[in-house]
N, C-alpha and C. Protein backbone atom coordinates (compact mmCIF):
# COMPACT_ATOMS: atom_id res chain seq x y z
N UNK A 1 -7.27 -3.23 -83.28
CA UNK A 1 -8.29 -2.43 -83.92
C UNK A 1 -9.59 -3.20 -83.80
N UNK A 2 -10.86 -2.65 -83.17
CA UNK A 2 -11.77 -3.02 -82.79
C UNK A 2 -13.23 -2.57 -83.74
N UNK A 3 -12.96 -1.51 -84.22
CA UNK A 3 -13.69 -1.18 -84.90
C UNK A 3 -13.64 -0.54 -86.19
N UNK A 4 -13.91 -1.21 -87.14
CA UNK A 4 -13.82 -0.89 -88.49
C UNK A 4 -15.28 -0.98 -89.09
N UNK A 5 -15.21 0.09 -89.82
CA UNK A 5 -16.67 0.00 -90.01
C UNK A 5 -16.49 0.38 -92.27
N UNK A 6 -15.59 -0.11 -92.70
CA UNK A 6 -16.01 -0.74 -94.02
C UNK A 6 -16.00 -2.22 -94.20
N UNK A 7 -16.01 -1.93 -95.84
CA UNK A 7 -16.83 -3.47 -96.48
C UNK A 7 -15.75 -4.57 -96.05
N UNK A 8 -16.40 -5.79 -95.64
CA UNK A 8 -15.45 -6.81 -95.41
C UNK A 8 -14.16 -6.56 -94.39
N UNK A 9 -14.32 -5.91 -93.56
CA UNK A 9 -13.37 -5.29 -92.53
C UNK A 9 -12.14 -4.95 -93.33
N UNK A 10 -12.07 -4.97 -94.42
CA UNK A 10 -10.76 -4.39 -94.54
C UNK A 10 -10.17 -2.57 -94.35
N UNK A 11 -9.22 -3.03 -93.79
CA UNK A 11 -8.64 -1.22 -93.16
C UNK A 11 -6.94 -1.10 -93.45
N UNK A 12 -6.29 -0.24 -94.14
CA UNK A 12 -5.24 -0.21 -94.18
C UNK A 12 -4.51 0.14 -92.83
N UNK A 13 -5.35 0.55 -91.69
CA UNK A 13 -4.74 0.95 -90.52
C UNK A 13 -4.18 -0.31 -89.18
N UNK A 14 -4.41 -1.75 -90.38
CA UNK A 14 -3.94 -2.77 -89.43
C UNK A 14 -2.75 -3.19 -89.66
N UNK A 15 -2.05 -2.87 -90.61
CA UNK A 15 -0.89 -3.63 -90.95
C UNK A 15 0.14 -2.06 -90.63
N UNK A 16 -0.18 -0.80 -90.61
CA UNK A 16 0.70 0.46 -90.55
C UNK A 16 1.54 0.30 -89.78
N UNK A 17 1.20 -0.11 -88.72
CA UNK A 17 2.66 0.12 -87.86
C UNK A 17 3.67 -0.63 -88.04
N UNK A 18 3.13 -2.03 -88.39
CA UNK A 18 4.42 -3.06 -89.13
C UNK A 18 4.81 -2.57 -90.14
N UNK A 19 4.33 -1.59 -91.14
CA UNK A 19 4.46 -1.36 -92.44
C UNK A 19 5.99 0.49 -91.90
N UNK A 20 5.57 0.99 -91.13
CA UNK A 20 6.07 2.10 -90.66
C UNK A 20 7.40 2.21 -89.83
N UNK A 21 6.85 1.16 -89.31
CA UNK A 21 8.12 1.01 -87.73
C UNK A 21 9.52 1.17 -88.14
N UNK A 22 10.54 2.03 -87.40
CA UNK A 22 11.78 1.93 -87.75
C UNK A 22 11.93 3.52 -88.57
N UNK A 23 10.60 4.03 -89.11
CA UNK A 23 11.05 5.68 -89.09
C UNK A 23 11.15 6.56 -88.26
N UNK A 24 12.36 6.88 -88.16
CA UNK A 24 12.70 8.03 -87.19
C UNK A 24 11.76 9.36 -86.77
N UNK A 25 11.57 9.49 -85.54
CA UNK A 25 10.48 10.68 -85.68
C UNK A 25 8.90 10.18 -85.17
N UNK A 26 8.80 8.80 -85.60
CA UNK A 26 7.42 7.90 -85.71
C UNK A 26 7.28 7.38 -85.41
N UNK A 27 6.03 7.71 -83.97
CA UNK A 27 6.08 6.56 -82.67
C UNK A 27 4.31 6.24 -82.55
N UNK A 28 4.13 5.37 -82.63
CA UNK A 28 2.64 4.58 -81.99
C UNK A 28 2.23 4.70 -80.42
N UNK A 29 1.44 4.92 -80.17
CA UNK A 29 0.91 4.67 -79.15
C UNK A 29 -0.63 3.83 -78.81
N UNK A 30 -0.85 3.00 -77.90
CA UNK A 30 -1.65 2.09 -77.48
C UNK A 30 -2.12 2.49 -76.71
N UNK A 31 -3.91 2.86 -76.72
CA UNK A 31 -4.61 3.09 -75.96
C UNK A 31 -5.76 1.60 -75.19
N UNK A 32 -6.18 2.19 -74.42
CA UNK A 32 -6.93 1.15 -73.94
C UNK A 32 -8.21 1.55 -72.93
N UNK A 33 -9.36 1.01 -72.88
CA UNK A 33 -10.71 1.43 -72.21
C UNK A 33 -10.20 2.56 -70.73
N UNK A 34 -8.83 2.25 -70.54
CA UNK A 34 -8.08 2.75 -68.95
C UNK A 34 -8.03 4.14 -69.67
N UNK A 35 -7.62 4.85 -70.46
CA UNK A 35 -7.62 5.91 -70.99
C UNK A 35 -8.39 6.85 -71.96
N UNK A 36 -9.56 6.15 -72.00
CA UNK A 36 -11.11 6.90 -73.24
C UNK A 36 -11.52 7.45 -71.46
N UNK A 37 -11.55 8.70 -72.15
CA UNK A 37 -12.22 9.54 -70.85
C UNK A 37 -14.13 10.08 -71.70
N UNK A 38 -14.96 9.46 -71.51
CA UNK A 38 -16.30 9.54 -72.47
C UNK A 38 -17.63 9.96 -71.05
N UNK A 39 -18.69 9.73 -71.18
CA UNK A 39 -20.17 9.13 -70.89
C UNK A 39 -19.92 7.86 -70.42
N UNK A 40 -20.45 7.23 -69.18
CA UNK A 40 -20.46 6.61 -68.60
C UNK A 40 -20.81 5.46 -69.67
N UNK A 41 -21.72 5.89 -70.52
CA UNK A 41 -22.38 4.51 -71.37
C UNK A 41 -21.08 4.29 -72.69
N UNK A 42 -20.42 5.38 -73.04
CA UNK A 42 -19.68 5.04 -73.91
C UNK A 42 -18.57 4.41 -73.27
N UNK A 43 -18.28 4.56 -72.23
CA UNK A 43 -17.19 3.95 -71.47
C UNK A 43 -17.75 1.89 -71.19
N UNK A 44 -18.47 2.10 -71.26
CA UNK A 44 -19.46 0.44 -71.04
C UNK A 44 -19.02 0.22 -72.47
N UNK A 45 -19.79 0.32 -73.01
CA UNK A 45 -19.54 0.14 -74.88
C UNK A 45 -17.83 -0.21 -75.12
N UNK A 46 -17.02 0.75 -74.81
CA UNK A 46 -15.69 0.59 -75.11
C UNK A 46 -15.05 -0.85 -74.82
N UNK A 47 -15.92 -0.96 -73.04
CA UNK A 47 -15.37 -1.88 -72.72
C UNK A 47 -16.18 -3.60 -72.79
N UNK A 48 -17.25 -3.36 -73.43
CA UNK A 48 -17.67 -4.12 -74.33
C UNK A 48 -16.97 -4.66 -75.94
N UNK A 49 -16.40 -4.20 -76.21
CA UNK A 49 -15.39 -4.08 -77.69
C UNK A 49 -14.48 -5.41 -76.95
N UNK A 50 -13.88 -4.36 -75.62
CA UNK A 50 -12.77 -5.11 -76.00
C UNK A 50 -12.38 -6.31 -75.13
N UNK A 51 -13.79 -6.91 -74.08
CA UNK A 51 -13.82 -8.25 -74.15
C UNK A 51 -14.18 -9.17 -75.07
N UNK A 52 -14.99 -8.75 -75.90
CA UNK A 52 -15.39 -9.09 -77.29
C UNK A 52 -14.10 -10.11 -77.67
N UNK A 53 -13.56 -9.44 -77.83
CA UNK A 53 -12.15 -9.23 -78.83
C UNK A 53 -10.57 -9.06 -77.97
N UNK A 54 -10.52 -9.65 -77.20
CA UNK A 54 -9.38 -10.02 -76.58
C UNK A 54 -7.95 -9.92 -76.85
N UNK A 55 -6.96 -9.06 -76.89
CA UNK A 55 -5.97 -9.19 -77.27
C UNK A 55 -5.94 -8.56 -78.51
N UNK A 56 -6.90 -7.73 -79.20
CA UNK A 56 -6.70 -7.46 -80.14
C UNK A 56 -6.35 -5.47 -80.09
């Protein structure tokens, strides 16, 4: 997760899938700059994030 935009970065959407995993029915998926189909400039931006932030 690259972008969170409340106070003190906290987001309940970082710990969910560890918190979720193992219910039947309920699958995650992982996107990545290879799959945001945007504007040439939002596609720069995206992939600005996520050298930023490596591995995350």
């Amino acid at each position: 997760v690259t972008q969170i935009d409340l106070p003190n970065a906290r987001s309940g959407v970082l710990g969910l899938e560890q918190i979720l995993q193992g219910i039947d029915g309920l699958e995650f998926t992982h996107l990545s700059s290879r799959d945001v189909v945007r504007h040439e400039i939002v596609q720069r931006i995206v992939n600005a994030y996520e050298r930023s932030a490596p591995g995350v």
